[in-house]
C-alpha atoms as a PDB file:
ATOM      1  CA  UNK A   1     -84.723  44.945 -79.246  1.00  0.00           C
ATOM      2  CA  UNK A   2     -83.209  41.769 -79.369  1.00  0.00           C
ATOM      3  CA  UNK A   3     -80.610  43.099 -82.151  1.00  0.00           C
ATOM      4  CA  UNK A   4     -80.122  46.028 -80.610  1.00  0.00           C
ATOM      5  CA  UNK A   5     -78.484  44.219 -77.164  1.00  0.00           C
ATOM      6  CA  UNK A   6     -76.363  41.978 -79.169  1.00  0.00           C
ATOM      7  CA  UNK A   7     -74.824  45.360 -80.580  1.00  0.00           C
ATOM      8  CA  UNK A   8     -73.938  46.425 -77.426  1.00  0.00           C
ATOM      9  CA  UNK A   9     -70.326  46.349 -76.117  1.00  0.00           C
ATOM     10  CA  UNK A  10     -68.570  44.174 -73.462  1.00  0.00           C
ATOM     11  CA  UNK A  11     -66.608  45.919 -71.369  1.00  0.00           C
ATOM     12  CA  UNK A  12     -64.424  43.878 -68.855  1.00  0.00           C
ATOM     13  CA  UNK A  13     -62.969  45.698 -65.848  1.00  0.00           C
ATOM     14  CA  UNK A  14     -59.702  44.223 -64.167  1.00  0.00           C
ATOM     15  CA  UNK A  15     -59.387  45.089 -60.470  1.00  0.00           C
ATOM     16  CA  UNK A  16     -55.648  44.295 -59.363  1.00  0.00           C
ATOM     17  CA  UNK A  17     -55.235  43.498 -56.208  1.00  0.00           C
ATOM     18  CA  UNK A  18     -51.996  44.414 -54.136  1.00  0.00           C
ATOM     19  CA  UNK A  19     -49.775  42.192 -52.078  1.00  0.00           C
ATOM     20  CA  UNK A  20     -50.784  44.236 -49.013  1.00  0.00           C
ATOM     21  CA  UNK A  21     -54.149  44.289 -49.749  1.00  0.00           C
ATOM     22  CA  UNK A  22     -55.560  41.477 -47.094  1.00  0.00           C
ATOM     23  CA  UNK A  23     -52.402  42.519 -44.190  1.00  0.00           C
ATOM     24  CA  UNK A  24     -49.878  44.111 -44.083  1.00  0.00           C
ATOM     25  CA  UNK A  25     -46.875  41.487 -43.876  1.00  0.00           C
ATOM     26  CA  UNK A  26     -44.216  41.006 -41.876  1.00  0.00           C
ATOM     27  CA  UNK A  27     -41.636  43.058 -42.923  1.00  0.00           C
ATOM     28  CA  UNK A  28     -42.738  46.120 -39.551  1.00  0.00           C
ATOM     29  CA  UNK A  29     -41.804  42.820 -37.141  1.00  0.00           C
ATOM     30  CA  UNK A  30     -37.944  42.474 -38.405  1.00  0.00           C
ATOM     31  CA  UNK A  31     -37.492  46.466 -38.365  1.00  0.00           C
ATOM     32  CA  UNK A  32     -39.046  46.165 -34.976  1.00  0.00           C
ATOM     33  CA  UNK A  33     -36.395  43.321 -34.118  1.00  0.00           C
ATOM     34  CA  UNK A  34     -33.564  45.557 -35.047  1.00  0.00           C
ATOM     35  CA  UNK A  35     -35.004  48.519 -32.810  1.00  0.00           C
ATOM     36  CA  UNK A  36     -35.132  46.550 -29.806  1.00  0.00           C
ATOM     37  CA  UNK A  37     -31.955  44.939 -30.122  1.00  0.00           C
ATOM     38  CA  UNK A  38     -30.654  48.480 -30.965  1.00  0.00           C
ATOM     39  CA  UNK A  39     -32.515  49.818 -27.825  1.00  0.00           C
ATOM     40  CA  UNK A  40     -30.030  46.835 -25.926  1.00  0.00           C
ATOM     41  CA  UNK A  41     -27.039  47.084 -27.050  1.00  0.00           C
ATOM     42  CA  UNK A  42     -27.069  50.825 -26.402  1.00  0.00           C
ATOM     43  CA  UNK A  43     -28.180  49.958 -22.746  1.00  0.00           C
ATOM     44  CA  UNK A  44     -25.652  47.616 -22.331  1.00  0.00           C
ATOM     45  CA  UNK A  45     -22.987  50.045 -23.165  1.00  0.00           C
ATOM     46  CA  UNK A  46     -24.300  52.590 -21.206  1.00  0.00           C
ATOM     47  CA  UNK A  47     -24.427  49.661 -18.311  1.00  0.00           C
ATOM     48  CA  UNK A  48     -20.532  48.994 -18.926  1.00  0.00           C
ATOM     49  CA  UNK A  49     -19.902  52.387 -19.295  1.00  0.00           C
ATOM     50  CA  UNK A  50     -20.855  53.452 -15.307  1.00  0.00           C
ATOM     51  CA  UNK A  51     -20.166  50.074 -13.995  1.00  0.00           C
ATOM     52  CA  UNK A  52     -16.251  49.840 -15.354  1.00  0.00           C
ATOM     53  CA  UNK A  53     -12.978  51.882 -14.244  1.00  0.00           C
ATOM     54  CA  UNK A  54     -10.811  53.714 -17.032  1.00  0.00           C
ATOM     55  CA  UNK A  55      -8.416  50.647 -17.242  1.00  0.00           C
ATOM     56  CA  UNK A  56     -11.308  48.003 -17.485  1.00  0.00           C
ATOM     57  CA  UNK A  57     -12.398  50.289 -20.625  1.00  0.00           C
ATOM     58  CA  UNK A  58      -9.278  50.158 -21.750  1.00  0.00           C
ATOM     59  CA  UNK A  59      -8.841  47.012 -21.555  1.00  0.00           C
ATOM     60  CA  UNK A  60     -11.764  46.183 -23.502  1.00  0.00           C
ATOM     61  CA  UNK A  61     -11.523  48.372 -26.353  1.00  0.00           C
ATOM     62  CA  UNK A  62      -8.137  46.843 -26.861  1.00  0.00           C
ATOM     63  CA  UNK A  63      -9.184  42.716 -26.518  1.00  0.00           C
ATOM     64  CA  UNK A  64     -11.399  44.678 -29.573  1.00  0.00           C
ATOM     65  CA  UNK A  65      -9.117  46.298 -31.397  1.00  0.00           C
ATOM     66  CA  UNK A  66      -6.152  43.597 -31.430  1.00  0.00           C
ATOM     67  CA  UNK A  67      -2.435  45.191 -32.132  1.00  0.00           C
ATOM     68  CA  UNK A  68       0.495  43.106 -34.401  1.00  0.00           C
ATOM     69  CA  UNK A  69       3.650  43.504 -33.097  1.00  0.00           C
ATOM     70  CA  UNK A  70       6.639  42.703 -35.873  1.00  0.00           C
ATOM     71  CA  UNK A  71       8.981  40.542 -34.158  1.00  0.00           C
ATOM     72  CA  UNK A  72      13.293  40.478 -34.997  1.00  0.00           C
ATOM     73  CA  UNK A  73      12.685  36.836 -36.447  1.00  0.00           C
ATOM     74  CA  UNK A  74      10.534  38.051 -39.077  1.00  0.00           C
ATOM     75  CA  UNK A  75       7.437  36.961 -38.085  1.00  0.00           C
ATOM     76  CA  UNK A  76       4.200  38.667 -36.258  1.00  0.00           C
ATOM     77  CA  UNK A  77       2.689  38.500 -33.253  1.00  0.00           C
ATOM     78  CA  UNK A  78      -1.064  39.199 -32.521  1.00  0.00           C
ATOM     79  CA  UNK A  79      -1.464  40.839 -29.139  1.00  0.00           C
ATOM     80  CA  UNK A  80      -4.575  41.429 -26.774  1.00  0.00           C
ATOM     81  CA  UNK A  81      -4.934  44.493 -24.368  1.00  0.00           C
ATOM     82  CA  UNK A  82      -1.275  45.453 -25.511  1.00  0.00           C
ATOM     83  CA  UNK A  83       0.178  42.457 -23.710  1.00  0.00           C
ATOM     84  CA  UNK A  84       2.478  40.323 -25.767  1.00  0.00           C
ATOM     85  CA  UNK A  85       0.761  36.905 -26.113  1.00  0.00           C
ATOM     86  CA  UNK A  86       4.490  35.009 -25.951  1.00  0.00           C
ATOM     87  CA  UNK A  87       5.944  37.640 -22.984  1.00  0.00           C
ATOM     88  CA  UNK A  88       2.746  36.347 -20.834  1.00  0.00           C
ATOM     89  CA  UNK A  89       3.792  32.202 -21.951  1.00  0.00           C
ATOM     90  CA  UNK A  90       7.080  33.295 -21.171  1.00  0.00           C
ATOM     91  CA  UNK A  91       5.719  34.938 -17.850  1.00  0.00           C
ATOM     92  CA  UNK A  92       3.871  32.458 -16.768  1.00  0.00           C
ATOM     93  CA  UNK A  93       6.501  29.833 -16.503  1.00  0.00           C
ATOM     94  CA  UNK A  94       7.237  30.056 -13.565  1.00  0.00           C
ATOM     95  CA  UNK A  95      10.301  28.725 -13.115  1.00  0.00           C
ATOM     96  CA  UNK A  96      12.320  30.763 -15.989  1.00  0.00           C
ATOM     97  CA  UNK A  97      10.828  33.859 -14.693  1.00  0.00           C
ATOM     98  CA  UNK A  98      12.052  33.284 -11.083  1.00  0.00           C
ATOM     99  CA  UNK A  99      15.720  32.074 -12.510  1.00  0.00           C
ATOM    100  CA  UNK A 100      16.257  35.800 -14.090  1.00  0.00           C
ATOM    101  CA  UNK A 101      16.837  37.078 -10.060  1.00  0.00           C
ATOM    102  CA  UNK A 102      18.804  34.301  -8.712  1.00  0.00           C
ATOM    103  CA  UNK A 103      21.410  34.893 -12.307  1.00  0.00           C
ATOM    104  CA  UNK A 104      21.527  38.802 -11.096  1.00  0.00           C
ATOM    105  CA  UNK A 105      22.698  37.560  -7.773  1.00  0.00           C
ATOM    106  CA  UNK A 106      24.834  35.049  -8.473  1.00  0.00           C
ATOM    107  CA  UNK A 107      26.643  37.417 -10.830  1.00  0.00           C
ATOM    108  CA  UNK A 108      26.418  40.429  -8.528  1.00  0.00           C
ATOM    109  CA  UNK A 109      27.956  37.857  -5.980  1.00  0.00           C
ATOM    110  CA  UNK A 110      30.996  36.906  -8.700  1.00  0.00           C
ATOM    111  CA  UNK A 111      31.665  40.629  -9.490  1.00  0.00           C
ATOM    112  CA  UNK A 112      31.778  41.044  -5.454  1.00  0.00           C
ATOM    113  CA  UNK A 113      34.179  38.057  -5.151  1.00  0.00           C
ATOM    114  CA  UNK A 114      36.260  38.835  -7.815  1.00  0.00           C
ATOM    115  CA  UNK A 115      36.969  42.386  -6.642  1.00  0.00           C
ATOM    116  CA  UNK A 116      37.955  41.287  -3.033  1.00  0.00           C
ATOM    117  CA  UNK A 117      40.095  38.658  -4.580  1.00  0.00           C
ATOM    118  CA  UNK A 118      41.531  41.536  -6.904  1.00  0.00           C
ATOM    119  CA  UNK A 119      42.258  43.860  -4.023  1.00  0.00           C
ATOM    120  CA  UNK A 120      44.348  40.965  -2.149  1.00  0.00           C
ATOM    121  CA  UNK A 121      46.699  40.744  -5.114  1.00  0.00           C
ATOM    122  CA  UNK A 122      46.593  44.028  -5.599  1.00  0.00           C
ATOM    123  CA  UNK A 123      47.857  44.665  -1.842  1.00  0.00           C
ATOM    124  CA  UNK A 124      50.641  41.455  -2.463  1.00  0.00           C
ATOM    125  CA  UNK A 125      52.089  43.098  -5.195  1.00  0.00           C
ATOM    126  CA  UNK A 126      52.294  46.669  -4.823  1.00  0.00           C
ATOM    127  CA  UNK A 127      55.609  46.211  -2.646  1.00  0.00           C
ATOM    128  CA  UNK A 128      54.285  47.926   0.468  1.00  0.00           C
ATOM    129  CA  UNK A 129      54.480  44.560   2.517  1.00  0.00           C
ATOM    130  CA  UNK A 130      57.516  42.912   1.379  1.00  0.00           C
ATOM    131  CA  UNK A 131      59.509  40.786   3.246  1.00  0.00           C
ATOM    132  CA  UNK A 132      62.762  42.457   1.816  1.00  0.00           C
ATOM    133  CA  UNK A 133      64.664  44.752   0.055  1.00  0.00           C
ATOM    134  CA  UNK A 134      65.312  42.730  -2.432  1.00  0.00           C
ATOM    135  CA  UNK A 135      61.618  41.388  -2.948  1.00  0.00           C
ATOM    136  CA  UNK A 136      60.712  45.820  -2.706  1.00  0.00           C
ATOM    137  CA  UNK A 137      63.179  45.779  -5.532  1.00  0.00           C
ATOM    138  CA  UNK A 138      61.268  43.189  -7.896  1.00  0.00           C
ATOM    139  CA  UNK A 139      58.172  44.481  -7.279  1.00  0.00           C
ATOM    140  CA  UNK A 140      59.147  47.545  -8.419  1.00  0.00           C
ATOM    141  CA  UNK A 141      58.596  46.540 -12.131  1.00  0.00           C
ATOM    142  CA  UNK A 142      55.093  45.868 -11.235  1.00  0.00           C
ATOM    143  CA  UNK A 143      52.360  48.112 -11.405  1.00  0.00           C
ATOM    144  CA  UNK A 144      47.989  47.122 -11.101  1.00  0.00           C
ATOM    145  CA  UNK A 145      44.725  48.276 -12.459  1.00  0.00           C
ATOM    146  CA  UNK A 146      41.694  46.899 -12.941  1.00  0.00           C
ATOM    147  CA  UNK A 147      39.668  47.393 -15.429  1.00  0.00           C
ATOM    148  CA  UNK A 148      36.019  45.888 -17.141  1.00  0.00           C
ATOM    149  CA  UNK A 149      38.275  43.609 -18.376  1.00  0.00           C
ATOM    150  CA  UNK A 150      39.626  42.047 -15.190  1.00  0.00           C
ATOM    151  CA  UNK A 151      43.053  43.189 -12.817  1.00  0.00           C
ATOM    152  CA  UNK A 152      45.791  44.075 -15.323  1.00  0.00           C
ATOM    153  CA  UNK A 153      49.072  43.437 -13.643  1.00  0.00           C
ATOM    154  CA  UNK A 154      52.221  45.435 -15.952  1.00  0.00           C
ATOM    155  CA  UNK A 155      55.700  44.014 -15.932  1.00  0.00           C
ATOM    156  CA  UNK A 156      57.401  47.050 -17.017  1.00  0.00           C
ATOM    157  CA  UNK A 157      61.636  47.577 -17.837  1.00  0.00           C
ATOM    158  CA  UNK A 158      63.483  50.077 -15.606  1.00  0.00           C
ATOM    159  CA  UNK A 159      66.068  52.100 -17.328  1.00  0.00           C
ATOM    160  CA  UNK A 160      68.455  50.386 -15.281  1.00  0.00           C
ATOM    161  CA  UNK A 161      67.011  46.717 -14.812  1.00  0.00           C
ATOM    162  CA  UNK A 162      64.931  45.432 -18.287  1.00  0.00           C
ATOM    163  CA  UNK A 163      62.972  42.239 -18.085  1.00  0.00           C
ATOM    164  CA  UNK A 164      64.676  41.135 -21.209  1.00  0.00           C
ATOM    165  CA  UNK A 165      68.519  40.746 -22.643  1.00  0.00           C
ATOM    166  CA  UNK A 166      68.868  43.493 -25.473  1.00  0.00           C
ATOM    167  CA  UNK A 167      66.025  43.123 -28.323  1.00  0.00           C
ATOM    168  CA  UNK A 168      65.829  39.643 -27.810  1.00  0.00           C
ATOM    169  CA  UNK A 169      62.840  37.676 -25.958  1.00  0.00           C
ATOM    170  CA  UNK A 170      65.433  35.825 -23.645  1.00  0.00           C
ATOM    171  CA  UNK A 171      64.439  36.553 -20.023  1.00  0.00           C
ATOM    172  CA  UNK A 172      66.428  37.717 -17.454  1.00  0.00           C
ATOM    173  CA  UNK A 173      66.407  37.196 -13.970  1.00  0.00           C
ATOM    174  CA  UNK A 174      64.579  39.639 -12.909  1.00  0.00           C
ATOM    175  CA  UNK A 175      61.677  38.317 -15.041  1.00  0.00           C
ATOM    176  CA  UNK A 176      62.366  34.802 -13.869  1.00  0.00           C
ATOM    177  CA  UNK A 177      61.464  35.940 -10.386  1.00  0.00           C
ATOM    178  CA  UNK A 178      58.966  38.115 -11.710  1.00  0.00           C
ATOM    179  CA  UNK A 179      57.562  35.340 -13.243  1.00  0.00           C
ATOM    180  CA  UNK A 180      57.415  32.736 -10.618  1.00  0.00           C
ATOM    181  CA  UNK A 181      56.272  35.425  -7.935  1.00  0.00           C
ATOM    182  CA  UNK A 182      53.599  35.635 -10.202  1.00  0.00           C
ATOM    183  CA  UNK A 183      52.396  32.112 -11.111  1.00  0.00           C
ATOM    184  CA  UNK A 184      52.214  31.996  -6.780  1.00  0.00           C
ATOM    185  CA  UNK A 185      49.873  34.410  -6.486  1.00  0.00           C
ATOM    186  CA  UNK A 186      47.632  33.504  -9.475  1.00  0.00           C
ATOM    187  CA  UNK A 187      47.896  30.153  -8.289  1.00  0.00           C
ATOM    188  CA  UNK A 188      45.623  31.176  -5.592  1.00  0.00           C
ATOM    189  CA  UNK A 189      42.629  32.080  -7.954  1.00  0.00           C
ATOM    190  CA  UNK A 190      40.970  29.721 -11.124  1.00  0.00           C
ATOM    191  CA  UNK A 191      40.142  32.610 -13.130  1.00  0.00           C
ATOM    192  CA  UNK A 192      41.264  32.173 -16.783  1.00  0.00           C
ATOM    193  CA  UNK A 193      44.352  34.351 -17.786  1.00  0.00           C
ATOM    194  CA  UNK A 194      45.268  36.819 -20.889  1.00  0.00           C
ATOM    195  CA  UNK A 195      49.138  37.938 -21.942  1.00  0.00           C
ATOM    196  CA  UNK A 196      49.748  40.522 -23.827  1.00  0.00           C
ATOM    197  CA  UNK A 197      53.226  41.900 -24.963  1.00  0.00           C
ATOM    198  CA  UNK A 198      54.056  45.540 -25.830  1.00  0.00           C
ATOM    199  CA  UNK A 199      57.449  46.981 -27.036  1.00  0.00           C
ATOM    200  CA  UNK A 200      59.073  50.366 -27.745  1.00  0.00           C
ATOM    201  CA  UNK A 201      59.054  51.648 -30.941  1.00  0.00           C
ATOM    202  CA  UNK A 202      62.529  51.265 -33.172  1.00  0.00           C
ATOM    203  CA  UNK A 203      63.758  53.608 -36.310  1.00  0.00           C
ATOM    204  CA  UNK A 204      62.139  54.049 -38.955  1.00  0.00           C
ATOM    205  CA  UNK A 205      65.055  53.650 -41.293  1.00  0.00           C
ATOM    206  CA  UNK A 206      65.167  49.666 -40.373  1.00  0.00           C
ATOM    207  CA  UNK A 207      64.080  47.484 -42.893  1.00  0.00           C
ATOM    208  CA  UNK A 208      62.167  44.908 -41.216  1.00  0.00           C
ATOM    209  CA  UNK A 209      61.307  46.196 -37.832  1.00  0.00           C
ATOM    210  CA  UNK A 210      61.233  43.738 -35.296  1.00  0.00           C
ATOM    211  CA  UNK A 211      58.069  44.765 -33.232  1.00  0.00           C
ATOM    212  CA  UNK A 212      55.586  42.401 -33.666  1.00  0.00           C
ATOM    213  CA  UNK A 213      57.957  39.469 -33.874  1.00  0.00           C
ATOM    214  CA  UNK A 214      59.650  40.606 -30.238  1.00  0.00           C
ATOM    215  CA  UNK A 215      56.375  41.915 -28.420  1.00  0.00           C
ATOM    216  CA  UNK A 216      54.805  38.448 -29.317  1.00  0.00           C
ATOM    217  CA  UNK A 217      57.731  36.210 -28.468  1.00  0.00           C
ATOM    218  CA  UNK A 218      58.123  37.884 -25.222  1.00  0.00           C
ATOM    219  CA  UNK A 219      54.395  37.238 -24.530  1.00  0.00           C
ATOM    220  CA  UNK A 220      54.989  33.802 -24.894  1.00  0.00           C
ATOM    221  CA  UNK A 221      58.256  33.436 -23.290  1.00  0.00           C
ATOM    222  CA  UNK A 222      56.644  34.559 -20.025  1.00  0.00           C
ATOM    223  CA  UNK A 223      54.083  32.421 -20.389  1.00  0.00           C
ATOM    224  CA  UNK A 224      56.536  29.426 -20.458  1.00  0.00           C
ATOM    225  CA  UNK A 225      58.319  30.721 -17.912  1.00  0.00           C
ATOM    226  CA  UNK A 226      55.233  30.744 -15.309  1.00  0.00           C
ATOM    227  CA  UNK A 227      53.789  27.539 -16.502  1.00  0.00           C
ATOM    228  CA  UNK A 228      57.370  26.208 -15.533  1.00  0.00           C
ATOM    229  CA  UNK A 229      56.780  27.514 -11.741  1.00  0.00           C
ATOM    230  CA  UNK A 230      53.204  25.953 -11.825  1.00  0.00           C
ATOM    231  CA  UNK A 231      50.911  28.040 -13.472  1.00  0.00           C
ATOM    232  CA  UNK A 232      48.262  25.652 -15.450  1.00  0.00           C
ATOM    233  CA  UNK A 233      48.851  26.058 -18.952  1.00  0.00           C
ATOM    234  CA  UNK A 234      45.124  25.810 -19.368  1.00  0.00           C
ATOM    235  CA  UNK A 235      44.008  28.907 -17.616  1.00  0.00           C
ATOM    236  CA  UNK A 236      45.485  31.018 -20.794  1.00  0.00           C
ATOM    237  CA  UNK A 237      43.343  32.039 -22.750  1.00  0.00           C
ATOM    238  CA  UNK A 238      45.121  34.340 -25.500  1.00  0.00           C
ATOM    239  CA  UNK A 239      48.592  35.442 -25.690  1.00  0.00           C
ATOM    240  CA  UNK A 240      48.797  38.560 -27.796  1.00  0.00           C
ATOM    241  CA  UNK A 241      51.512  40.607 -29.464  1.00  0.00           C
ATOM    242  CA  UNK A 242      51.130  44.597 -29.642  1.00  0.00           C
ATOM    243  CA  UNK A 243      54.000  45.878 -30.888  1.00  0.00           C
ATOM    244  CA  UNK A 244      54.218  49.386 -30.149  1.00  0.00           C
ATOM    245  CA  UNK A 245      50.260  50.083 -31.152  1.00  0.00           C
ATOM    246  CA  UNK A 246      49.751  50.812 -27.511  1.00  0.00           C
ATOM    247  CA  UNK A 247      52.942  52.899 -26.029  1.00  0.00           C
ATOM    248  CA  UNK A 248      52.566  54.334 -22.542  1.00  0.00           C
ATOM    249  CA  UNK A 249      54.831  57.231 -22.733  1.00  0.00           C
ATOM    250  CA  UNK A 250      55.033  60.497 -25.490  1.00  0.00           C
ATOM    251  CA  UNK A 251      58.146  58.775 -26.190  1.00  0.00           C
ATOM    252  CA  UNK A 252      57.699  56.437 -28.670  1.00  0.00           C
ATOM    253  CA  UNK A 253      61.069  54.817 -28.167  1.00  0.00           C
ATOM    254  CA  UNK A 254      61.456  55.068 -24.393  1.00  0.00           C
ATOM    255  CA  UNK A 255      62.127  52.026 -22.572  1.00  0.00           C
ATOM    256  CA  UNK A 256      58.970  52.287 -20.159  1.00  0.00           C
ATOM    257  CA  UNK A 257      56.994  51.434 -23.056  1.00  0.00           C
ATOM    258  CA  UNK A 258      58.582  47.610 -22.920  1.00  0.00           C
ATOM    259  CA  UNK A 259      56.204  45.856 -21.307  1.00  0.00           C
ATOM    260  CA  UNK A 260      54.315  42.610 -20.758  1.00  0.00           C
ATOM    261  CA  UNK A 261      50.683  42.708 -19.031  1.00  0.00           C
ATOM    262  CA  UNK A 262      49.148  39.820 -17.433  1.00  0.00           C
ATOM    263  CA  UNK A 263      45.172  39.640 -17.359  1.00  0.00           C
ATOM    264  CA  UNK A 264      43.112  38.434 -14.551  1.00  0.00           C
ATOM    265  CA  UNK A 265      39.845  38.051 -15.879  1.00  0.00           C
ATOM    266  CA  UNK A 266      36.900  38.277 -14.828  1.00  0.00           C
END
């Protein structure tokens, strides 16, 4: 008997045991977590959602979902609910942004000024009021417009009576009078001055034509000539020769085309 049990085999059973085998752990309490602060968040939405107008909406989906906006210096700019972050610095200082209005009117009050002032010459020069015959006469050389430029005032030849001797820059009297009638009236205003000088065309069959040489000397010799009745040499600003580039009449060679223009600007 005794032999017969230490025969026998042993036979060992291993019982594994799982993690979850005493509980269950804790992993059900994060997914929980994450349901309720699902269950929130989707209540909170649905809160904004009824309480907020379209814009509000808007506005929030955009502080969101920011734009870049390239800007001309190269660089970017981040922006939130489609407002330029530098237009609102720039908008709120307060005293740049309230300068832009008082520019507009001080400029809409120059362009008024200027154009009453350019009406008064305007009316001294067109003849109608002359004192004489004589003075009827002159002015009958001159002729106004204005333009974006400023009041153009034309001292044009008459078939008859040309501002200058021949094809030569030397003035006659007629432009000396012209001239100091002239420096008078634009005496009475400080806006800066322009000359410009414009001549007929010649023939073709001269070898060196003479019209830029002549259109700019006779700029200039008006320009000496009304600085000697009291214009101030520093009002001009440019004194320009044309040549005949800019001819009035079909005629290329007429004599209406010899002419010297003085600027008012603006």
């Amino acid at each position: 008997m005794a032999a017969d049990r230490g025969n026998s085999p042993i036979i060992i059973k291993r019982i594994t045991v799982s993690g979850e085998g005493g509980h269950h752990g804790g992993a059900w309490k994060v997914a929980y977590a994450d349901f309720v602060t699902a269950m929130m968040a989707f209540f909170l939405l649905m809160w904004l959602l009824n309480a907020t107008t379209e814009k509000q909406r808007k506005g929030l989906a955009d502080y969101f979902n920011p734009t870049i906006v390239q800007t001309s210096n190269g660089g970017s700019t981040a922006t939130d609910g489609g407002k330029d972050r530098k237009s609102e610095e720039s908008a709120g200082q307060g005293e740049g942004a309230a300068r832009d209005p008082r520019e507009a009117q001080a400029k809409q009050a120059d362009e008024t000024g200027f154009e009453s002032i350019a009406r008064q010459l305007q009316d001294e020069l067109d003849g109608s009021g002359a004192e004489s015959m004589q003075l009827k006469n002159l002015l009958r050389h001159v002729v106004t417009r204005m333009t974006d430029e400023g009041l153009v005032i034309e001292l044009t030849d008459l078939t008859e009576e040309p501002l200058f001797e021949g094809d030569t820059a030397q003035a006659t009297s007629v432009m000396r009078e012209l001239a100091a009638i002239l420096s008078r009236v634009l005496g009475r205003t400080r806006n800066n001055i322009a000359i410009a000088g414009h001549v007929r065309s010649y023939p073709e069959m001269l070898i060196h034509s003479p019209v830029w040489a002549l259109s700019d000397a006779r700029a200039h010799a008006l320009r000496n000539l009304m600085n000697e009745s009291g214009l101030e040499d520093r009002r001009v600003q440019r004194v320009t020769g044309f040549a005949d580039r800019r001819n009035r009449s079909t005629n290329p060679m007429d004599p209406s085309n010899n002419r010297i223009e003085v600027i008012l600007l603006r």
